[in-house]
Protein backbone atom coordinates (compact mmCIF):
# COMPACT_ATOMS: atom_id res chain seq x y z
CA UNK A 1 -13.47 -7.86 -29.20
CA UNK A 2 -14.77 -6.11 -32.36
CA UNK A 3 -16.88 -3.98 -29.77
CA UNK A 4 -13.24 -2.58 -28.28
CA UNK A 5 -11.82 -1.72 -31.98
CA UNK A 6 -15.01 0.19 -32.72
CA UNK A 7 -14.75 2.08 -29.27
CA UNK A 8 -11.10 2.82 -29.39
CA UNK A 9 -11.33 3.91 -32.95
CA UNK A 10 -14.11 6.19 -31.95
CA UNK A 11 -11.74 7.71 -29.20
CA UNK A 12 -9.01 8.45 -31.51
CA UNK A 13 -10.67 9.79 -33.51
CA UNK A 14 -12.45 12.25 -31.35
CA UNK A 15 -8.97 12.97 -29.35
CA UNK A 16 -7.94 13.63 -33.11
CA UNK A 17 -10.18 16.44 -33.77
CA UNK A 18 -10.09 18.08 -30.47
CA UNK A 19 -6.17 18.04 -30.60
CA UNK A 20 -6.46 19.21 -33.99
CA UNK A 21 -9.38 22.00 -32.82
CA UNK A 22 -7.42 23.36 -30.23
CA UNK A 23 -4.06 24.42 -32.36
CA UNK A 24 -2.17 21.70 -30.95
CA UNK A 25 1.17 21.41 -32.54
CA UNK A 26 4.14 19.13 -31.72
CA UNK A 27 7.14 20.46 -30.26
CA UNK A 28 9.18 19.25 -33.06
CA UNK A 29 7.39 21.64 -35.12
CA UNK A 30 7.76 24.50 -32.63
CA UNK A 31 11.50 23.42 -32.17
CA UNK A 32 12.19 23.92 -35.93
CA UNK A 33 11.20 27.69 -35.07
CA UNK A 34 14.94 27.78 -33.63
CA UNK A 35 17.49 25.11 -35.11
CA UNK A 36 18.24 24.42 -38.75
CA UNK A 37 17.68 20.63 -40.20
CA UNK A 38 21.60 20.17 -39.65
CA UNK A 39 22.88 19.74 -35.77
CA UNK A 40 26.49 19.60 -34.66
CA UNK A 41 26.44 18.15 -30.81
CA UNK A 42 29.29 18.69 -28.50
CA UNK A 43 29.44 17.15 -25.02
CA UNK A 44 31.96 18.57 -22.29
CA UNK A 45 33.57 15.51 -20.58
CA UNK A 46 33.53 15.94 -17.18
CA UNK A 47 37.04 14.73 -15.61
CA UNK A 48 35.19 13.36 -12.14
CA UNK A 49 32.38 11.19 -14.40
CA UNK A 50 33.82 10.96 -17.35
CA UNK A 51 31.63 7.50 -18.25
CA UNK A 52 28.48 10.00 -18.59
CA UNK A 53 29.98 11.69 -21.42
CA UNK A 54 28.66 8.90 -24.27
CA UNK A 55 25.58 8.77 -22.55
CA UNK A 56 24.98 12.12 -22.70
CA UNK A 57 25.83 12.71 -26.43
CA UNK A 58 23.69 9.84 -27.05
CA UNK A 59 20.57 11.09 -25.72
CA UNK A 60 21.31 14.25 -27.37
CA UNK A 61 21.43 12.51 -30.56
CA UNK A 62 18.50 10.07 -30.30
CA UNK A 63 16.89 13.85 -29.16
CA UNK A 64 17.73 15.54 -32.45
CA UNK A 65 17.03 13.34 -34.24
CA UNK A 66 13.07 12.03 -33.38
CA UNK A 67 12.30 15.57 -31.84
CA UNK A 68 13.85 18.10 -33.72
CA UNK A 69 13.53 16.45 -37.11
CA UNK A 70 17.48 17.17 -37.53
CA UNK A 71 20.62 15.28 -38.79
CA UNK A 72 24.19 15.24 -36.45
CA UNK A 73 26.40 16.17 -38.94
CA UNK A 74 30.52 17.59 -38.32
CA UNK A 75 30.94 20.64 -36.82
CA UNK A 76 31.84 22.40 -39.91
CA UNK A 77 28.91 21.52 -42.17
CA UNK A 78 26.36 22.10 -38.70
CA UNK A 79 23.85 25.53 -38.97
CA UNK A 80 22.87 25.02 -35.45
CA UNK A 81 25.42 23.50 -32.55
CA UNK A 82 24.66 22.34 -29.08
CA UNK A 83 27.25 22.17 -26.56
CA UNK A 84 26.54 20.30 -23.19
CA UNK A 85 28.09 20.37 -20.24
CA UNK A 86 27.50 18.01 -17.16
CA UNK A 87 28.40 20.31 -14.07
CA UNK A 88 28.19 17.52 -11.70
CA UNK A 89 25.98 15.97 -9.15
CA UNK A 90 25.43 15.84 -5.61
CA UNK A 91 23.85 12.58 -3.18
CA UNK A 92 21.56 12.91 -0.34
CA UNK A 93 21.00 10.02 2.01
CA UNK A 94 16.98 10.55 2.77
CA UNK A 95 16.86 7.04 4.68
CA UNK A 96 18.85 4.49 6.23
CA UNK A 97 18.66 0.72 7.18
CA UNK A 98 21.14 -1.03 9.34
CA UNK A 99 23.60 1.67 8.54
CA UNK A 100 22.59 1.50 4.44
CA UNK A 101 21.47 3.66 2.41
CA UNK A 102 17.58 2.97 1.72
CA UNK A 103 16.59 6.37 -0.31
CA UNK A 104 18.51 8.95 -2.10
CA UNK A 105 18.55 12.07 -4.17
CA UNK A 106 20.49 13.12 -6.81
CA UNK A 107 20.55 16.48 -7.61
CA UNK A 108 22.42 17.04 -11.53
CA UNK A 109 24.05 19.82 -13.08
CA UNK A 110 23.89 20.35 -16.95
CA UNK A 111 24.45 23.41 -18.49
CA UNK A 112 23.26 23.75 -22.45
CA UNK A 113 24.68 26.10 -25.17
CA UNK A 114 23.09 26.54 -28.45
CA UNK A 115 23.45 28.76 -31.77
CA UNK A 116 20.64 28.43 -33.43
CA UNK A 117 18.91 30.73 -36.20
CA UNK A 118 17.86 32.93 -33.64
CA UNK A 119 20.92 33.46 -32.36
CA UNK A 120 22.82 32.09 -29.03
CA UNK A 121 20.74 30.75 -26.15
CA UNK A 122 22.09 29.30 -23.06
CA UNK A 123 20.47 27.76 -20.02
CA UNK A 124 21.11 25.83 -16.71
CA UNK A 125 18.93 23.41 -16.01
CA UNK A 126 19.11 21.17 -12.02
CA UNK A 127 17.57 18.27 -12.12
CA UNK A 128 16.30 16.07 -9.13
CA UNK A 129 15.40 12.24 -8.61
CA UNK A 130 15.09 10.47 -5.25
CA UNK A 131 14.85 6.57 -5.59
CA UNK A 132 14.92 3.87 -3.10
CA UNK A 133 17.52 1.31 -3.32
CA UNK A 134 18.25 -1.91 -1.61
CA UNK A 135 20.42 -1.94 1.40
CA UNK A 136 23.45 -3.56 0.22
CA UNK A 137 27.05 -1.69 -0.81
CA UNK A 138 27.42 -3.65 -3.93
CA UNK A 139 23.87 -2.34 -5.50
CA UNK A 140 24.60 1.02 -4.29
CA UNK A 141 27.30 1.86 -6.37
CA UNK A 142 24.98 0.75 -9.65
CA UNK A 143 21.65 2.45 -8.52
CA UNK A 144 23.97 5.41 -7.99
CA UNK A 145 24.78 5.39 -11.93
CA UNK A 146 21.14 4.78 -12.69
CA UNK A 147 20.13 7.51 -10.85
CA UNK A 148 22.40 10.32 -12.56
CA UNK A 149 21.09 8.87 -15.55
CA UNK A 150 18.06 9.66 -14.62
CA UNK A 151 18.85 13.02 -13.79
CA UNK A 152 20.50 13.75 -16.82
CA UNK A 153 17.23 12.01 -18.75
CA UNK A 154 15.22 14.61 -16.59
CA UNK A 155 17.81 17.49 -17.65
CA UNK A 156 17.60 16.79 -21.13
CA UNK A 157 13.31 16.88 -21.07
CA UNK A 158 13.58 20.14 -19.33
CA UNK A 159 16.07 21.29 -22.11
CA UNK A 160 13.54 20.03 -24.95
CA UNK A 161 10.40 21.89 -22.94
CA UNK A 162 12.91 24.88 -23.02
CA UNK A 163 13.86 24.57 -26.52
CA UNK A 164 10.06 24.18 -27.86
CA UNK A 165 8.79 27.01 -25.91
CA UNK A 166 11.69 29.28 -27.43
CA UNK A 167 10.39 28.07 -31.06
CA UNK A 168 6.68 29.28 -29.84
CA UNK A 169 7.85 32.72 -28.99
CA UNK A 170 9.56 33.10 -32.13
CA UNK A 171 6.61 31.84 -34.33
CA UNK A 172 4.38 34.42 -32.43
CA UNK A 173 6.72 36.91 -33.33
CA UNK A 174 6.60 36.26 -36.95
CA UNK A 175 2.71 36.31 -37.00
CA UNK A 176 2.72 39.47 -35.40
CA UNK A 177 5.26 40.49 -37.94
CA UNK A 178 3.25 39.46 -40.50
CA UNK A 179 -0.14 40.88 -39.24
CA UNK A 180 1.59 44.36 -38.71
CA UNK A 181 2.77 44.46 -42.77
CA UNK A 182 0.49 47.50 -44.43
């Protein structure tokens, strides 16, 4: 048992240093490149799904706060706003069984606005799971839910990858500004 500690130590600490070697940096770090400390969210109900709405703002809260290192505060004391808008999803039967449903996908919709310190950004992001479910009516309805969900999880990654490489570009271009000062 002591034997694991010592070699799992001994990993960490090596994945440590060539993490650290490499210039990795988290995204959180790259992501305060582009919004302030001080988020206002806003989350366009849809009128056909309307029970994704809290879901949605929730994730984007849980978001700013443990990636972006930010604080939801009211609109009028926000420096950087996101507005999110769920644009709606689509089904796909892939698979059948005894005239069920035995494999899906969902394809979702979200569109993101943002005004950051860098100015506006906006960007569409499609999402797409496909999940088998059990071939009964009464589960279908609820794996249907958990699928969107899913989708709308997958949007909101993309969004974050989207986000973090946006903060990248605009910390290169303030060490090139800063290399080209005479």
């Amino acid at each position: 048992m002591q034997y694991r500690k010592i070699v799992m130590s001994l990993w960490l600490a090596m994945m440590s240093m060539v993490l650290v070697g490499c210039g990795y940096q988290p995204s959180s770090r790259s992501i305060q490149n582009i919004f302030a400390d001080t988020v206002y969210v806003k989350v366009n109900v849809d009128s056909i799904e309307p029970e994704n709405a809290p879901f949605i703002k929730d994730e984007m809260n849980r978001l700013v706060y443990t990636r972006f290192k930010g604080r939801i505060v009211p609109e009028a004391q926000a420096e950087s706003k996101i507005e999110v808008s769920y644009r709606g999803s689509s089904y796909r039967p892939l698979a059948y069984e005894n005239g069920y449903v035995t494999r899906y996908r969902a394809d979702v919709r979200v569109h993101f606005t943002m005004q950051t310190k860098e100015g506006s950004l906006s960007k569409s992001i499609h999402s797409r799971v496909e999940s088998d479910i059990q071939a009964s009516s009464i589960t279908s309805s609820t794996l249907r839910i958990e699928a969107l969900r899913k989708g709308l999880e997958k949007a909101l990654d993309e969004f974050l990858a989207y986000v973090s490489a946006k903060g990248i570009e605009v910390e290169k271009k303030r060490e090139n500004k800063a290399t080209k000062v005479p």
